[in-house]
PDB file of N, CA and C in Angstrom:
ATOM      1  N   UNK A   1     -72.520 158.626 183.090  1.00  0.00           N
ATOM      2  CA  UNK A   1     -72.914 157.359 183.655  1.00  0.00           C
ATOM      3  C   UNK A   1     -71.798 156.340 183.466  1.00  0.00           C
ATOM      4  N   UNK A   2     -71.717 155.754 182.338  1.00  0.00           N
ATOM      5  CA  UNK A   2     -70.545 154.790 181.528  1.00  0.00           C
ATOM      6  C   UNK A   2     -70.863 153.932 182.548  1.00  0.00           C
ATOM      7  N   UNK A   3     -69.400 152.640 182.073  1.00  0.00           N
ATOM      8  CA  UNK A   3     -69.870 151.529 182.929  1.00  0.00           C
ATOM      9  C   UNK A   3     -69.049 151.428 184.403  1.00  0.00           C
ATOM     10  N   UNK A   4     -69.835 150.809 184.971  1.00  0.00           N
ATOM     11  CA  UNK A   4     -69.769 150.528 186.381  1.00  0.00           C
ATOM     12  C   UNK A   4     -68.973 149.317 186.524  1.00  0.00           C
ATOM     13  N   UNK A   5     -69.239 147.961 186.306  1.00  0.00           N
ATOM     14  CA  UNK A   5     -68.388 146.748 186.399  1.00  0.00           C
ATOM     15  C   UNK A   5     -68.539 145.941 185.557  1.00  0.00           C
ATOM     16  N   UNK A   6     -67.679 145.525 185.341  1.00  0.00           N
ATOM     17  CA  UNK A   6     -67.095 145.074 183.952  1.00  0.00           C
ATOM     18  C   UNK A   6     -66.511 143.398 184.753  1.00  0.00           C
ATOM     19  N   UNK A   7     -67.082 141.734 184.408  1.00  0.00           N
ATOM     20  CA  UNK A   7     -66.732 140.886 184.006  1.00  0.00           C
ATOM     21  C   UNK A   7     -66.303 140.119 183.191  1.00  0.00           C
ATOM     22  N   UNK A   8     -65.423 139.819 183.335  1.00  0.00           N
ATOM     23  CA  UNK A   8     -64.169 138.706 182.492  1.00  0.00           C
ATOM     24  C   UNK A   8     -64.735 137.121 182.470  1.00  0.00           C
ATOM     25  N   UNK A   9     -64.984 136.075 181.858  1.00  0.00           N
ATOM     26  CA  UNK A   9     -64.986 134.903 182.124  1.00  0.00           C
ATOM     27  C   UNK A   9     -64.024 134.401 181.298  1.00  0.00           C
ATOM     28  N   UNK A  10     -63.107 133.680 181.973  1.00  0.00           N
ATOM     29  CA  UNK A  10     -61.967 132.785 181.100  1.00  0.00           C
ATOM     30  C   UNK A  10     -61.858 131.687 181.751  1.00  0.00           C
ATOM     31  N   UNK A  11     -61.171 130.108 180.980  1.00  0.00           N
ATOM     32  CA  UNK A  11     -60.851 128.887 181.402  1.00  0.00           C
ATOM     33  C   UNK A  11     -59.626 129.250 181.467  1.00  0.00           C
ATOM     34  N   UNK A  12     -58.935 130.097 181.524  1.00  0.00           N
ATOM     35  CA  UNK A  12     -57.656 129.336 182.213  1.00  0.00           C
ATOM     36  C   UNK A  12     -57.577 130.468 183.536  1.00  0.00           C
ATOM     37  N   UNK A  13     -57.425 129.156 184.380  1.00  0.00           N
ATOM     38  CA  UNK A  13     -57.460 129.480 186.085  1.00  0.00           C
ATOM     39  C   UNK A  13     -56.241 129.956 186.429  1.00  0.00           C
ATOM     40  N   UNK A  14     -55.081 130.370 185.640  1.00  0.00           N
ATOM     41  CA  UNK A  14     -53.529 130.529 185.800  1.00  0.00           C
ATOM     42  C   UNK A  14     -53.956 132.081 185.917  1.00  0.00           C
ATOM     43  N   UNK A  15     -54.516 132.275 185.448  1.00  0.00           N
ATOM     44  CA  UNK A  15     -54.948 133.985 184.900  1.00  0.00           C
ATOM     45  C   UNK A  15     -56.368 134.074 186.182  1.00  0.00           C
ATOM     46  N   UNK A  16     -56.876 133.829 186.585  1.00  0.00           N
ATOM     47  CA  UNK A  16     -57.706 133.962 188.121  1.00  0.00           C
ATOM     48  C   UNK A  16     -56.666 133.926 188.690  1.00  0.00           C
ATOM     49  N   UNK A  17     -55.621 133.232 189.036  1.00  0.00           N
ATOM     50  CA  UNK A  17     -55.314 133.099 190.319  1.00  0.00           C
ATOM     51  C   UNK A  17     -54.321 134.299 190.526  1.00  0.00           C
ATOM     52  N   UNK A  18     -53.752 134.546 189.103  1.00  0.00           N
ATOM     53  CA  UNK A  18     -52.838 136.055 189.758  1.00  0.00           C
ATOM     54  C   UNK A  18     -53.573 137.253 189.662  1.00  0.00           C
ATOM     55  N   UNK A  19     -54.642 137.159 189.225  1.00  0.00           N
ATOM     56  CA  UNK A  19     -55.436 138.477 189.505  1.00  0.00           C
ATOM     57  C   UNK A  19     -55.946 138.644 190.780  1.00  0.00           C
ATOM     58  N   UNK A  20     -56.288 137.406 191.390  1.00  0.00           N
ATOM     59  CA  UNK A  20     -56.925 137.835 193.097  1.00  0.00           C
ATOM     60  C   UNK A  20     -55.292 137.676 193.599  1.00  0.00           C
ATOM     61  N   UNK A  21     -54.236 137.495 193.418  1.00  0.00           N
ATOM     62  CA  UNK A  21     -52.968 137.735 193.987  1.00  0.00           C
ATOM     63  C   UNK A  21     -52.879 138.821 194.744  1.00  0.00           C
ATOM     64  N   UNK A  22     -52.814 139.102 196.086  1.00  0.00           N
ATOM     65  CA  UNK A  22     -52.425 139.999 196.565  1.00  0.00           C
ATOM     66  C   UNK A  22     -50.490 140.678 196.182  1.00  0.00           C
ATOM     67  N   UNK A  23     -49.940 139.897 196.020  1.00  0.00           N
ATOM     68  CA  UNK A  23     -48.654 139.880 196.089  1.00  0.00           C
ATOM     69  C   UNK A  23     -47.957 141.015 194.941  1.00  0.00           C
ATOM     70  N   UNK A  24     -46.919 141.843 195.635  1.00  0.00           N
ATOM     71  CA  UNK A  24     -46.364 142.677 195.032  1.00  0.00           C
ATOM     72  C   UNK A  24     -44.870 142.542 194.326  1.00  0.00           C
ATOM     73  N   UNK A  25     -45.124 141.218 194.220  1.00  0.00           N
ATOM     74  CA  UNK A  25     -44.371 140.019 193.446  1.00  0.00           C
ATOM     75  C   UNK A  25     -44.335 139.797 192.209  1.00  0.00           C
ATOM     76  N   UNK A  26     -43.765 140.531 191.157  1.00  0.00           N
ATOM     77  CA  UNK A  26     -43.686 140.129 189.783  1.00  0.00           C
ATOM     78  C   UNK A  26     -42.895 139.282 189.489  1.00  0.00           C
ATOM     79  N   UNK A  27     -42.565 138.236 189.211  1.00  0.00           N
ATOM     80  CA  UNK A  27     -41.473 137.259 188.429  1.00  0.00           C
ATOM     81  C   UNK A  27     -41.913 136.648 187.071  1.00  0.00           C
ATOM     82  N   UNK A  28     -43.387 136.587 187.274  1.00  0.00           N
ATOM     83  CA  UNK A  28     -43.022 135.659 185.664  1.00  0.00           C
ATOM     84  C   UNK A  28     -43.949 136.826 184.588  1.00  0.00           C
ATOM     85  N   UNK A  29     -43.732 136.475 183.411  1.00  0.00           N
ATOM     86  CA  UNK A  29     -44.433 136.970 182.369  1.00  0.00           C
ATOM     87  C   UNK A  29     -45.988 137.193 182.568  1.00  0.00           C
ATOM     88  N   UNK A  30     -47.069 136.130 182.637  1.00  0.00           N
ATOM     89  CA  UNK A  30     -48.176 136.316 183.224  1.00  0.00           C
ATOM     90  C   UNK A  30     -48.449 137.430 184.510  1.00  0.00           C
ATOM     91  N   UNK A  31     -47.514 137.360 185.344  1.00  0.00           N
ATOM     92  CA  UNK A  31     -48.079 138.334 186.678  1.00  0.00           C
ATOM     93  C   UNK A  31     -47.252 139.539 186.310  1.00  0.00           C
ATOM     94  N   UNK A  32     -46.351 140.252 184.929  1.00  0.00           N
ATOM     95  CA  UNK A  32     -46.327 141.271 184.394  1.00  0.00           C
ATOM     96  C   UNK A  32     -47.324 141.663 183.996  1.00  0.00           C
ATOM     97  N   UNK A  33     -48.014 141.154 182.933  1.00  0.00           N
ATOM     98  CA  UNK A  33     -49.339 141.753 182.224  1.00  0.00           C
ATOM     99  C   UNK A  33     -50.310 141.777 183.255  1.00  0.00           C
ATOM    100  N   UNK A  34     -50.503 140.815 183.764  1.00  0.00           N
ATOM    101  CA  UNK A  34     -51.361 141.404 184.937  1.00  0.00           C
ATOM    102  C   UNK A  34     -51.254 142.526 185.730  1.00  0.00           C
ATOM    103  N   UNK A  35     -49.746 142.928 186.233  1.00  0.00           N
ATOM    104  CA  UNK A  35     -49.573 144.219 187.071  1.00  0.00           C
ATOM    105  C   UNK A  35     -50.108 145.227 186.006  1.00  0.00           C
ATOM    106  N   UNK A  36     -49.291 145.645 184.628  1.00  0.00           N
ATOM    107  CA  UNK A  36     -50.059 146.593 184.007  1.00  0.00           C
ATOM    108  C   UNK A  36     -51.235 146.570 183.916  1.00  0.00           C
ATOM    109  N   UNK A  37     -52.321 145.113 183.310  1.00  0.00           N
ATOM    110  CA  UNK A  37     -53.487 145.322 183.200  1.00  0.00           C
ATOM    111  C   UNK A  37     -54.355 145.707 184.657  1.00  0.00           C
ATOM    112  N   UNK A  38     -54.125 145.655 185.807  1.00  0.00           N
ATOM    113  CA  UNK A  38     -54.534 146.509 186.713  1.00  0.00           C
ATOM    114  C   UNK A  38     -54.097 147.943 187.073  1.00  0.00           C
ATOM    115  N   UNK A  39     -52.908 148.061 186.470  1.00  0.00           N
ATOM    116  CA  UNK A  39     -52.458 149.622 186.615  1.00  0.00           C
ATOM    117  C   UNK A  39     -53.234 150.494 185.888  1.00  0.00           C
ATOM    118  N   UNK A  40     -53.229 150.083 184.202  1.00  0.00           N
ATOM    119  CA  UNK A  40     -54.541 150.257 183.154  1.00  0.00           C
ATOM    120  C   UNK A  40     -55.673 150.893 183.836  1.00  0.00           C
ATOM    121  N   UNK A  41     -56.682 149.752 184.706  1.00  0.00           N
ATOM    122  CA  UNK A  41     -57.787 149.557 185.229  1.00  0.00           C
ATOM    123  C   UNK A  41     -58.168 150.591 186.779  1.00  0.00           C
ATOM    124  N   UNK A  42     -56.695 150.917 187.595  1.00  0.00           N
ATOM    125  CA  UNK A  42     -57.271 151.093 188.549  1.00  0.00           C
ATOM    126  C   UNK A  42     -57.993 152.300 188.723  1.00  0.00           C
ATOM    127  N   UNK A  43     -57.930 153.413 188.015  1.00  0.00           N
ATOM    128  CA  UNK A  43     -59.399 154.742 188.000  1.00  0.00           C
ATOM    129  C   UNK A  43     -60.621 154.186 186.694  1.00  0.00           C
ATOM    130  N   UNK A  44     -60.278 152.575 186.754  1.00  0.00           N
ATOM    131  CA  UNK A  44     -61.982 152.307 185.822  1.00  0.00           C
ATOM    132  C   UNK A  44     -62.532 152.065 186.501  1.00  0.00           C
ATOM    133  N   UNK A  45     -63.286 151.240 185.468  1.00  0.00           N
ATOM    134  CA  UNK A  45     -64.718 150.624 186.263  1.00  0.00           C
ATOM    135  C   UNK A  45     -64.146 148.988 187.464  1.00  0.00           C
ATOM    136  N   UNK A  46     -64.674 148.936 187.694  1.00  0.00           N
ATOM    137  CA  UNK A  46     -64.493 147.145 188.910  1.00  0.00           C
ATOM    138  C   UNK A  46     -64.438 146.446 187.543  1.00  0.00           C
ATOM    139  N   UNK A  47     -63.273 145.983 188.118  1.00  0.00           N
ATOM    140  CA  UNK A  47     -63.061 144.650 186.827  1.00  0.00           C
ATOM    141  C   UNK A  47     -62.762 143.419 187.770  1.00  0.00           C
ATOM    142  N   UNK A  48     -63.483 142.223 187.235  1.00  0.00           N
ATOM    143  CA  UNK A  48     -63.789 141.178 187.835  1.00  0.00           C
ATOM    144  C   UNK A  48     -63.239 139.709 186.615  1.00  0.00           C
ATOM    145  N   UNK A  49     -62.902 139.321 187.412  1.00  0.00           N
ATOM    146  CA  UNK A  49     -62.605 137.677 186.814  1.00  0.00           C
ATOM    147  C   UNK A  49     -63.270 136.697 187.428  1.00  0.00           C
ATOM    148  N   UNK A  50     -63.687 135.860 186.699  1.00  0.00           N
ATOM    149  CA  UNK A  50     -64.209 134.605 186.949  1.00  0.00           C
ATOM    150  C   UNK A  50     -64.153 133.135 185.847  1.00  0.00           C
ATOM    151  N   UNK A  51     -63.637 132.513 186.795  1.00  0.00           N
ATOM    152  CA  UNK A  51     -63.154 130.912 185.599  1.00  0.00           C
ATOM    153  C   UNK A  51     -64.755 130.194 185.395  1.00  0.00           C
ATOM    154  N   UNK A  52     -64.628 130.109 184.146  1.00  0.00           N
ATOM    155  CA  UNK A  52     -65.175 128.990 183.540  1.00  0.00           C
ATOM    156  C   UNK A  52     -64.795 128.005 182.723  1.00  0.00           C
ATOM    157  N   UNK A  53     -65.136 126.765 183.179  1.00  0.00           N
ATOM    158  CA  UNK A  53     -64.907 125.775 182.323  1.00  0.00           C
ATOM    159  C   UNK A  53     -64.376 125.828 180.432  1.00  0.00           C
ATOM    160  N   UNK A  54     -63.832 125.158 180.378  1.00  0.00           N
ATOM    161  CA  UNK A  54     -63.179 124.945 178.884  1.00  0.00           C
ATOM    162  C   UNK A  54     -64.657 124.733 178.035  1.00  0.00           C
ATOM    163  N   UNK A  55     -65.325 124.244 178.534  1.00  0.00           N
ATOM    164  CA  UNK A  55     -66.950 123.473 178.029  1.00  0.00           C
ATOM    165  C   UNK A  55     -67.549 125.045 177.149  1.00  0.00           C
ATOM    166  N   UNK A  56     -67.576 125.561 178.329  1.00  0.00           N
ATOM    167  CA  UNK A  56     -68.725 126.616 178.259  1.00  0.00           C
ATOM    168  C   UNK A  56     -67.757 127.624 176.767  1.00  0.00           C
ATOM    169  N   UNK A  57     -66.933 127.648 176.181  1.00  0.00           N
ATOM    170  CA  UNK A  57     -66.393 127.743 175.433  1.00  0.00           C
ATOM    171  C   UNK A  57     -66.965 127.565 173.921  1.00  0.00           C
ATOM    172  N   UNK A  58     -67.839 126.164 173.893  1.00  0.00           N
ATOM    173  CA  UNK A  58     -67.975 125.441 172.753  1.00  0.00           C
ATOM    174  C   UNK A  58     -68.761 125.976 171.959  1.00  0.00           C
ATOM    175  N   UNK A  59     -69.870 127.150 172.404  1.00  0.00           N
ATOM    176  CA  UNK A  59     -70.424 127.928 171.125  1.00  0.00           C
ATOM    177  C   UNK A  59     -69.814 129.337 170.364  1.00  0.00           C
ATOM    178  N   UNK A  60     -68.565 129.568 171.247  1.00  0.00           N
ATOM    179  CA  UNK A  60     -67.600 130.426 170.501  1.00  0.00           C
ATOM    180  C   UNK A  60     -66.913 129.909 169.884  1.00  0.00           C
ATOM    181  N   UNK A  61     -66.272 128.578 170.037  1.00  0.00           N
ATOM    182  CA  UNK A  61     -65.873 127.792 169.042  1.00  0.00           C
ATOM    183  C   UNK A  61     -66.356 127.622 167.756  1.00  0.00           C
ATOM    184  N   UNK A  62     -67.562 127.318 167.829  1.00  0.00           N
ATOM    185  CA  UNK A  62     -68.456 126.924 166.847  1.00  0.00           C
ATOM    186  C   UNK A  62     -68.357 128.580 165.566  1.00  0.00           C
ATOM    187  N   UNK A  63     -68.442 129.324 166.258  1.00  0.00           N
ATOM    188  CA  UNK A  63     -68.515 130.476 165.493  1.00  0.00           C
ATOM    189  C   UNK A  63     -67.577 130.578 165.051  1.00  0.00           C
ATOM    190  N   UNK A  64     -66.101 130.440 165.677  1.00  0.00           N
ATOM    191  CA  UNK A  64     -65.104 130.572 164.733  1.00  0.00           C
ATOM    192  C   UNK A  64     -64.740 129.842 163.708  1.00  0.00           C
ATOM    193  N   UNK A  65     -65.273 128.571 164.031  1.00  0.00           N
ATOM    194  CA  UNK A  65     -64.723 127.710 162.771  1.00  0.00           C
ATOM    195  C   UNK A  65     -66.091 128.117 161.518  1.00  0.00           C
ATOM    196  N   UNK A  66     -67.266 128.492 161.742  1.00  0.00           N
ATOM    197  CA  UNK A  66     -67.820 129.269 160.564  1.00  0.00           C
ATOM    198  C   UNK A  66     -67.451 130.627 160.027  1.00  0.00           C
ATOM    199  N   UNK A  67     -66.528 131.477 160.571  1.00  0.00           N
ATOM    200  CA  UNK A  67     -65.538 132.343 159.631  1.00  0.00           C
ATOM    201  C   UNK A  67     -64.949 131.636 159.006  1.00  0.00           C
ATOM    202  N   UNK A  68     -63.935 131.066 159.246  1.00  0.00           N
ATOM    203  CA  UNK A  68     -63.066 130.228 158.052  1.00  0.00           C
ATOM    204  C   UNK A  68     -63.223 129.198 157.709  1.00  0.00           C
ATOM    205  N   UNK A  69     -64.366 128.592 157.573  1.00  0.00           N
ATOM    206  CA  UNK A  69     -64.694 127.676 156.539  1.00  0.00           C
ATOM    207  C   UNK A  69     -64.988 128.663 155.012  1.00  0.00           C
TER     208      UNK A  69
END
């Protein structure tokens, strides 16, 4: 069975926008890791990105700063 599709949510939109990149254009550091991390991916599961706000963040925050306190 295993998994089928697999979502990402991250705030930074720099990282959405070269993943729906069509372009076979590598130049900077970011759209390197991206080419591998789809090379990685392409006999997985559907891997999906989607931006969210910096906000929606704030109860993972919260958790980290109660480890190291």
């Amino acid at each position: 069975m295993g998994i089928q599709r697999v979502v990402y949510e991250t705030d930074c939109l720099d990282l959405i926008k070269e993943w729906k990149k069509e372009s076979r254009e590598y130049c900077t550091y970011l759209s390197a890791l991206v080419k591998g991390c789809k090379s990685m991916l392409r006999n997985m599961a559907k891997v999906y990105f989607c931006h969210g706000p910096r906000s929606y963040n704030s109860a993972t925050d919260q958790l980290a700063r109660c480890i190291f306190q």
